[in-house]
Protein backbone atom coordinates (compact mmCIF):
# COMPACT_ATOMS: atom_id res chain seq x y z
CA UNK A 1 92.60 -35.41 -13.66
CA UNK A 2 94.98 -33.64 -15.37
CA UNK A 3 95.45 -35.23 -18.98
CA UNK A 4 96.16 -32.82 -21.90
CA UNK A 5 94.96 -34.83 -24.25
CA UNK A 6 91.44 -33.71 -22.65
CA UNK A 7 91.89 -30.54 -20.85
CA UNK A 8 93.14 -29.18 -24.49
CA UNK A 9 89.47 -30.40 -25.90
CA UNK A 10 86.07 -29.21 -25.91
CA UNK A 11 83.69 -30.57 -23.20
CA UNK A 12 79.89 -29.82 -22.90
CA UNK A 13 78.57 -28.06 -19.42
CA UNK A 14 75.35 -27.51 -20.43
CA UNK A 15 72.76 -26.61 -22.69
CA UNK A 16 72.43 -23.15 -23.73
CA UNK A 17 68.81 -22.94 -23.94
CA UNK A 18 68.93 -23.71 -20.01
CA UNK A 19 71.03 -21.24 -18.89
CA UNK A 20 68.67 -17.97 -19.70
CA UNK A 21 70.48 -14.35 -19.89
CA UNK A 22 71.72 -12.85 -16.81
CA UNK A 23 71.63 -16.41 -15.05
CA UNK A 24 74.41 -17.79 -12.71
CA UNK A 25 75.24 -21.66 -12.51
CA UNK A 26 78.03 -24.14 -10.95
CA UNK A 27 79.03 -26.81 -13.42
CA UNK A 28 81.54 -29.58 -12.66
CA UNK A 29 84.23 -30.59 -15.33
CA UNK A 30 87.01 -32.76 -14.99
CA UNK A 31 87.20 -32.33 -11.11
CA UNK A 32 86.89 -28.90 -11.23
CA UNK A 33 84.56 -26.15 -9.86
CA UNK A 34 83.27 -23.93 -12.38
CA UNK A 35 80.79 -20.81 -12.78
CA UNK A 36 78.88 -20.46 -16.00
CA UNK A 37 77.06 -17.05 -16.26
CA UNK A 38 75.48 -15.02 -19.60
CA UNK A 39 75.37 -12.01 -20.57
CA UNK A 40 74.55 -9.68 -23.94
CA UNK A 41 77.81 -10.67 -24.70
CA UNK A 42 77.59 -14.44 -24.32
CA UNK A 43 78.83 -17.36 -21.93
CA UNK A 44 81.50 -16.84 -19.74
CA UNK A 45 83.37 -19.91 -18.03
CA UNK A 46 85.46 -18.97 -14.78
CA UNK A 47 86.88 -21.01 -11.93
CA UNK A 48 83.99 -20.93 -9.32
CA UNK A 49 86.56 -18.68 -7.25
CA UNK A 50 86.60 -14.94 -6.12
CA UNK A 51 89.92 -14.03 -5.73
CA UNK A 52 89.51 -11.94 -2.48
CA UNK A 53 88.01 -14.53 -0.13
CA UNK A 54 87.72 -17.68 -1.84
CA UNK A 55 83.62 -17.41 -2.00
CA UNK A 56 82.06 -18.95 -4.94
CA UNK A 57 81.31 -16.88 -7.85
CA UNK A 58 78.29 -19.15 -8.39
CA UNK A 59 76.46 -17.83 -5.72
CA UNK A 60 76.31 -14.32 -7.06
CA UNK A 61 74.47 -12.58 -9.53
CA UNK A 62 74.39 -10.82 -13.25
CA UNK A 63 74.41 -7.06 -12.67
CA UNK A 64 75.02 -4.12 -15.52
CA UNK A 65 76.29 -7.24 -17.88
CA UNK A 66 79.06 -7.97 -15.03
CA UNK A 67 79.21 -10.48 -12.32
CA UNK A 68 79.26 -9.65 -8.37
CA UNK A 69 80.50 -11.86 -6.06
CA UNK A 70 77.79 -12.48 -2.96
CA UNK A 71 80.68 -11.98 -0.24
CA UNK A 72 82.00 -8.30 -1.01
CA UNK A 73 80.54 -7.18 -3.77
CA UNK A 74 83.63 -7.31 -6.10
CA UNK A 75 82.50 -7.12 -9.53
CA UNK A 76 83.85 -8.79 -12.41
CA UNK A 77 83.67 -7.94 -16.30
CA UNK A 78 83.05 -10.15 -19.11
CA UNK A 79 86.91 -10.88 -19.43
CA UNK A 80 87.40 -11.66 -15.71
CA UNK A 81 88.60 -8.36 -14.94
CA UNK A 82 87.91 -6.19 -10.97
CA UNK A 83 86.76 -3.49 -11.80
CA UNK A 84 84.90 -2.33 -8.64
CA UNK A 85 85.38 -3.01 -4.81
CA UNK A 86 82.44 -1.33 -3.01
CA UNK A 87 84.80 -1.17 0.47
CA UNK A 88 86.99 1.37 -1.60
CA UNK A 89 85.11 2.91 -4.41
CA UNK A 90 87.86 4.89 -5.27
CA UNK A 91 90.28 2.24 -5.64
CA UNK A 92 91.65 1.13 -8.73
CA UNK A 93 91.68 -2.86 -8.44
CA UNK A 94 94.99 -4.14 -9.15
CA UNK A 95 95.89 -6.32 -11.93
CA UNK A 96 95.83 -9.64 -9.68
CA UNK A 97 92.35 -9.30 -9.07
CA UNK A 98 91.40 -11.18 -12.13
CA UNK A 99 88.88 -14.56 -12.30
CA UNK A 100 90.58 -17.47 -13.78
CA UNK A 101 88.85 -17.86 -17.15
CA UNK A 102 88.12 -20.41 -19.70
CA UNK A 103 87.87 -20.92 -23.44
CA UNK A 104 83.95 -21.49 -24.15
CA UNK A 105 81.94 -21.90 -26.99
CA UNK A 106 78.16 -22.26 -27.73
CA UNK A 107 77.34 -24.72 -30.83
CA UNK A 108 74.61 -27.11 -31.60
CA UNK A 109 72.44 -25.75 -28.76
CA UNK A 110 75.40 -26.81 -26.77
CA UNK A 111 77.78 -24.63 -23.91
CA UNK A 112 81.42 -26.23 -25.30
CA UNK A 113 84.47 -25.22 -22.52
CA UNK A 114 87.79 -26.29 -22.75
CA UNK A 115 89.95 -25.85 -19.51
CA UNK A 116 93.55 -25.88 -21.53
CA UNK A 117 93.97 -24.59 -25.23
CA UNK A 118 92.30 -25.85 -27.67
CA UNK A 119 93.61 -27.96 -30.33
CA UNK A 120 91.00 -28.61 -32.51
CA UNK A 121 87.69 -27.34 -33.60
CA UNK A 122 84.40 -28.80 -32.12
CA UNK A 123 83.65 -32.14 -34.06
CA UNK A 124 81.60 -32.05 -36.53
CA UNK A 125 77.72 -32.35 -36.81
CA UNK A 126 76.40 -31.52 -40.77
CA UNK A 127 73.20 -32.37 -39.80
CA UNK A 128 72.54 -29.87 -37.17
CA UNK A 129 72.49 -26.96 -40.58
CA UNK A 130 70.78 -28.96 -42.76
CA UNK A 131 67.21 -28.11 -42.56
CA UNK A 132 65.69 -31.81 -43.93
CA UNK A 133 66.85 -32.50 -40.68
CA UNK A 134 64.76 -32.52 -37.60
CA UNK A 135 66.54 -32.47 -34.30
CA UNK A 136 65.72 -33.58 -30.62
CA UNK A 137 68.19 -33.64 -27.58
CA UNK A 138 68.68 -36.18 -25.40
CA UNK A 139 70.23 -36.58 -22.01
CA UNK A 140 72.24 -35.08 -20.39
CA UNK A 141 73.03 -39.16 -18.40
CA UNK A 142 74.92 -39.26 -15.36
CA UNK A 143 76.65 -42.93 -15.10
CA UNK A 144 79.51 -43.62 -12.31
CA UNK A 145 82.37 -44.75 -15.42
CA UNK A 146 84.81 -43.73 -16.98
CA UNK A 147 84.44 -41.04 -20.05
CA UNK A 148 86.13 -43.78 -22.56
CA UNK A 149 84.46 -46.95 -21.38
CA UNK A 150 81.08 -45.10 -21.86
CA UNK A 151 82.34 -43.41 -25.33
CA UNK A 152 83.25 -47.31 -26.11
CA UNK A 153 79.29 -48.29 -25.26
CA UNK A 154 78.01 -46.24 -27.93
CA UNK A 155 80.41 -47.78 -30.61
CA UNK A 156 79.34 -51.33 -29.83
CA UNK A 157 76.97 -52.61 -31.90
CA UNK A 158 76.84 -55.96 -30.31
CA UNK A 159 75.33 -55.15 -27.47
CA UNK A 160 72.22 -54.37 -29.07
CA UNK A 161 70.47 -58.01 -29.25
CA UNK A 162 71.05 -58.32 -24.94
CA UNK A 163 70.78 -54.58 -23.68
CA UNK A 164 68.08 -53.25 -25.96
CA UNK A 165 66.40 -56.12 -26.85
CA UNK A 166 63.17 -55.81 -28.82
CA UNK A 167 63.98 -52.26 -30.19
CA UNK A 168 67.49 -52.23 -31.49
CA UNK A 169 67.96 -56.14 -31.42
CA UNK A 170 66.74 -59.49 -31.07
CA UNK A 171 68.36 -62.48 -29.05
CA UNK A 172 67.15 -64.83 -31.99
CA UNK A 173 69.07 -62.59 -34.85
CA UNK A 174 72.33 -61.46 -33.07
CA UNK A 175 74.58 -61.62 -35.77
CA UNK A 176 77.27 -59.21 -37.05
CA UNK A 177 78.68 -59.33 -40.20
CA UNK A 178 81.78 -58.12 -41.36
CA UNK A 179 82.53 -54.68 -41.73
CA UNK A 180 85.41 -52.11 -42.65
CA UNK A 181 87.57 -49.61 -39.98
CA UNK A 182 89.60 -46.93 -40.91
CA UNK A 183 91.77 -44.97 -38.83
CA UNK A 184 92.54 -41.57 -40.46
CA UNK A 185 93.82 -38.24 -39.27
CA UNK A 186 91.13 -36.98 -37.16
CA UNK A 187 90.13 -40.29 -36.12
CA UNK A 188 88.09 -43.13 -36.41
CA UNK A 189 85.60 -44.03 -39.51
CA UNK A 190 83.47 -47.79 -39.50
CA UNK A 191 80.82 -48.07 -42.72
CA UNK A 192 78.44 -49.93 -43.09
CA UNK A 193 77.58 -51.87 -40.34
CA UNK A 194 74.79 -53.83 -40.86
CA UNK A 195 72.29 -54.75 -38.00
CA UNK A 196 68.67 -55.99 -37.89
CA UNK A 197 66.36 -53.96 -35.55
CA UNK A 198 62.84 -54.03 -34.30
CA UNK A 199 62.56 -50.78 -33.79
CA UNK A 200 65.63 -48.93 -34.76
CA UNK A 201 64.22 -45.38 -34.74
CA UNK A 202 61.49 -45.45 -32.21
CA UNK A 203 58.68 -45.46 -35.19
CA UNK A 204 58.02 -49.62 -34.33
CA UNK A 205 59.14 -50.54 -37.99
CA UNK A 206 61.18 -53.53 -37.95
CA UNK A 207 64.24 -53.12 -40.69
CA UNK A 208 67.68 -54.02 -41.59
CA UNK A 209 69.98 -51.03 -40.87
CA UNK A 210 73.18 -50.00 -41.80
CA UNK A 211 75.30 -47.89 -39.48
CA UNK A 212 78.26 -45.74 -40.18
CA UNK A 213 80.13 -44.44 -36.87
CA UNK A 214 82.51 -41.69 -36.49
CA UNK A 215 84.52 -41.22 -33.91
CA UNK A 216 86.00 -37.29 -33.71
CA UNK A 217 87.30 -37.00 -30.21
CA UNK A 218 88.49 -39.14 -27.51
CA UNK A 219 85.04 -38.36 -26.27
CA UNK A 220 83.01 -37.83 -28.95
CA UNK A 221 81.42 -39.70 -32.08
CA UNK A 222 78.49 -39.70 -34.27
CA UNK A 223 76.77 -42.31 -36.44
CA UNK A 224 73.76 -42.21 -38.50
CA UNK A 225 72.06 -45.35 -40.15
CA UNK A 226 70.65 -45.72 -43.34
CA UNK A 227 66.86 -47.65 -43.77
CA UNK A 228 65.80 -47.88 -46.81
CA UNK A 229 66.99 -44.54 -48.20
CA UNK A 230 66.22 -42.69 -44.94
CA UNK A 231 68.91 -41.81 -42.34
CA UNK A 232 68.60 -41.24 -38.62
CA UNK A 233 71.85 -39.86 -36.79
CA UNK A 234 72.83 -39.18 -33.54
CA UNK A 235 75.88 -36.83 -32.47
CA UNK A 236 77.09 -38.35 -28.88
CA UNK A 237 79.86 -36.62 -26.35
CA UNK A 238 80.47 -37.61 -23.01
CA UNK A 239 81.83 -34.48 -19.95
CA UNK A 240 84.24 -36.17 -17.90
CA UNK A 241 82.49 -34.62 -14.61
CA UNK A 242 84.65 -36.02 -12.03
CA UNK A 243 87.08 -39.38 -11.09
CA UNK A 244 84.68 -42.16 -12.57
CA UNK A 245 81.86 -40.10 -13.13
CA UNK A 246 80.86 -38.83 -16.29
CA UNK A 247 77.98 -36.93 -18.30
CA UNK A 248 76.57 -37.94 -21.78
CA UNK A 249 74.77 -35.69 -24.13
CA UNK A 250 73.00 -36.74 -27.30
CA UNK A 251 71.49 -35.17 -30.51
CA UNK A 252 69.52 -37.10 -32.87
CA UNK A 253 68.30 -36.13 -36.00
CA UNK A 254 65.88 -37.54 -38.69
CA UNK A 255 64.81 -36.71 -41.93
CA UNK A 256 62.35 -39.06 -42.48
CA UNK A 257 59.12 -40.32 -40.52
CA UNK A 258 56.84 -36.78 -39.83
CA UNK A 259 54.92 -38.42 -37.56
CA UNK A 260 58.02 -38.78 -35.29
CA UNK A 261 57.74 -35.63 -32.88
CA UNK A 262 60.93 -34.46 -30.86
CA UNK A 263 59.43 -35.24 -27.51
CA UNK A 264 58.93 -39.06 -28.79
CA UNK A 265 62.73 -39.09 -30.08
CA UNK A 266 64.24 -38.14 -26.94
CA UNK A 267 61.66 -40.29 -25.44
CA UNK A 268 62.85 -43.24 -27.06
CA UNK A 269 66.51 -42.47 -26.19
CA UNK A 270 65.67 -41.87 -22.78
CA UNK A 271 64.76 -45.86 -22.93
CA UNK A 272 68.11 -46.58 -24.94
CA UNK A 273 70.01 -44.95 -22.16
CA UNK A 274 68.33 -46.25 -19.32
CA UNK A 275 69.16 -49.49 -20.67
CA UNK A 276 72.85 -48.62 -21.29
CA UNK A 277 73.77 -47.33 -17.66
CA UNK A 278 73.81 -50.10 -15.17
CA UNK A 279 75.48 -52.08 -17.62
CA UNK A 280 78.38 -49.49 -17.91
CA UNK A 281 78.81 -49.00 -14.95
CA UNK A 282 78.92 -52.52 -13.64
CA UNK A 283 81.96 -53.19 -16.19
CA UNK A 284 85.17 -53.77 -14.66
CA UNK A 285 87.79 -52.58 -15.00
CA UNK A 286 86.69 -49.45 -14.60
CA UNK A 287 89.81 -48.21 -16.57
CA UNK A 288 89.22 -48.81 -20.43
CA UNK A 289 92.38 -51.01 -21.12
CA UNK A 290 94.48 -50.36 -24.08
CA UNK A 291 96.65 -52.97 -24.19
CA UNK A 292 94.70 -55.65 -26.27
CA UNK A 293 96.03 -58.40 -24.76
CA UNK A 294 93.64 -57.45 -21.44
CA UNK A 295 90.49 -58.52 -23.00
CA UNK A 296 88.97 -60.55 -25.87
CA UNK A 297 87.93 -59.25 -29.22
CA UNK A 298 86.28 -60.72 -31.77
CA UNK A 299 85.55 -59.02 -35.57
CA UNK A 300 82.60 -57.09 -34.26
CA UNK A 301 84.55 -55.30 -32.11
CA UNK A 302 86.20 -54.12 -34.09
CA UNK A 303 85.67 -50.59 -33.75
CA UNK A 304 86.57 -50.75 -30.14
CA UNK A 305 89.81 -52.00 -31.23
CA UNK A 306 90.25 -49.31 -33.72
CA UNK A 307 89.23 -47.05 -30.66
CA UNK A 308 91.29 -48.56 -28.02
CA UNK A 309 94.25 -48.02 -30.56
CA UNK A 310 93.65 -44.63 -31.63
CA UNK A 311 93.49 -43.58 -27.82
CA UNK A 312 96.99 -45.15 -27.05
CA UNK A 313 98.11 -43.20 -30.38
CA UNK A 314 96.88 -39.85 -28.66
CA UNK A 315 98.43 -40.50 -25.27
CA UNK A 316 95.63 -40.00 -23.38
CA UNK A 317 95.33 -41.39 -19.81
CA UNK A 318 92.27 -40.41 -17.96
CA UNK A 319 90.00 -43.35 -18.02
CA UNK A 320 92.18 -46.04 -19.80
CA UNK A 321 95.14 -48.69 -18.23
C-alpha cells in the first residue's frame, strides 16, 4: 500500500467531534498504525510508535498539552519532539528522539491526514458554509473492498431500481436516460442525471430527480439532486483502512423539508448503506479494472467510465488492475 497518488491525498480518520480534548486514539490508514491525540493546539497525527522501545503511543495519555508514552514516560510535544526522559531528568533528548508525524487537518467536522505531501487542497463542500443548509453525518461504513470499487458504487445510478428498491428506485421504472460527462482538471463532472425515486430524500415523496455528481479525488465525490427547486447533497469519501478494506464517510445536506431532523437523515442513509455493502463487497474482481475492455458498459455508466479513465490518467494503483 504504497501508491502516491493516495498517500499524497487527504484521508478521513475520524470525526472531530469524537475525539474530545486531551483524548488518545489508534486509527488505521492505508495499512498503517497511527495515534491521533488533541490538544489546545489541535490534532496531531503520529506513527503509533515510541521511538525508545517500540510501545504504542496510543496507549498513553495527554499531559501539560504533550503526549507520554505508557512504557517510560518519554514525553512528546505537539511537533513530535522528546523533550523529557524521566530515567535522566537532566538529559537533553537528542535530536533522533522525534515521533514520525503527519500532515492533518480538521474540516467539515472531519480529522483529514495525509501520510505523504499533499498535493491538493481538501475537495470541496460549499454547502457545509452555507447556512440554508442543514447538515447530518452519516457513517463512518466498514465494507471488505477496495477504496475505488466502493467510490465507483456511489457514482452508479443504476443500481438504484435493484439495491434500493422502493426508496431510490423502482424495478418497474428502471430507466436511464442520457446524460453528459466531463472530464476537467480536477476531475470528473456528470449533470443532470435524471432518475425517478420513491423516496429520494427520506421524506416518502415520490419525484423525478435530477442528479449532478462530482468526483474531486480518487476517493472522493459529491452530488446533490435537484426536486422541484429543492436540492439535497451529499459529500462522500472513502479511508483506504487496510488491503481490501475500506471506510466510508458521508455528509448530507438539505435545504428544504423542516420536518426532516438530522437523526432521520442519517437514519435513512444508514438504510442506503446497509443496502450498498454486501453488494460491494461480493463484486469480483476485487481490483476496480481500468482497462475497459474487462467489463461491459453501457451509456449509464457512463460516469464509471469517465472514472475508470480519469484514475488510469492519475496513475494510481491501489485498488484498480
Amino acid at each position: 500500500m504504497d501508491d502516491p497518488v493516495l498517500l499524497n491525498d487527504w484521508h478521513v480518520v475520524a470525526r472531530a467531534s469524537e475525539v474530545k480534548q486531551g483524548e488518545v486514539r489508534p486509527v488505521r490508514l492505508f495499512g498503517r498504525d497511527l495515534v491521533l491525540w488533541r490538544n489546545e493546539a489541535g490534532f496531531h497525527a503520529w506513527f503509533d510508535l515510541c521511538i525508545h522501545r517500540g510501545a504504542r503511543l496510543s496507549r498513553g495519555k495527554v499531559q501539560e498539552e504533550c503526549l507520554v508514552c505508557p512504557y517510560h514516560g518519554w514525553t512528546y510535544n505537539s511537533g513530535g519532539e522528546c523533550i523529557r526522559i524521566p530515567a535522566h531528568p537532566d538529559l537533553t533528548p537528542p535530536a533522533r528522539a522525534h515521533a514520525t508525524t503527519f500532515h492533518v487537518r480538521e474540516k467539515y467536522g472531519l480529522v483529514w491526514v495525509c501520510l505523504g505531501t499533499p498535493e491538493s487542497e481538501i475537495a470541496p463542500f460549499p454547502e457545509w458554509d452555507d447556512a440554508t443548509f442543514r447538515k447530518a453525518p452519516a457513517g463512518p461504513y466498514d465494507l471488505k473492498a477496495h477504496g475505488p470499487r466502493v467510490l465507483e458504487n456511489f457514482l452508479d445510478v443504476g443500481h438504484f431500481a435493484f439495491v434500493h428498491t422502493g426508496l431510490l428506485g423502482d424495478p418497474g421504472r428502471p430507466e436511464i436516460q442520457d446524460f453528459e460527462v466531463e472530464t476537467t482538471s480536477t476531475g470528473i463532472v456528470s449533470r443532470d442525471i435524471p432518475v425517478w425515486q420513491p423516496d429520494p430524500d427520506g421524506t416518502g415523496k415520490p419525484a423525478v430527480v435530477y442528479y449532478t455528481y462530482q468526483v474531486h479525488r480518487p476517493l472522493t465525490a459529491s452530488f446533490f439532486k435537484d426536486k422541484e427547486g429543492n436540492r439535497f447533497c451529499m459529500f462522500y469519501t472513502v479511508t483506504p483502512v487496510d488491503e481490501g478494506e475500506s471506510r466510508s464517510w458521508a455528509i448530507l445536506a438539505i435545504n428544504y423539508a423542516p420536518e426532516m431532523t438530522v437523526e432521520s437523515m442519517t437514519e435513512f442513509q444508514d438504510i442506503i448503506s446497509r443496502q450498498d455493502i454486501p453488494v460491494v463487497e461480493s463484486q469480483r474482481p476485487e481490483l476496480l479494472p481500468l482497462d475497459l475492455q474487462a467489463e461491459l458498459h453501457l451509456r449509464s455508466d457512463r460516469t464509471a467510465i469517465a472514472y475508470r479513465q480519469w484514475l488510469k490518467q492519475l496513475g494510481l494503483k491501489h485498488g484498480t488492475a
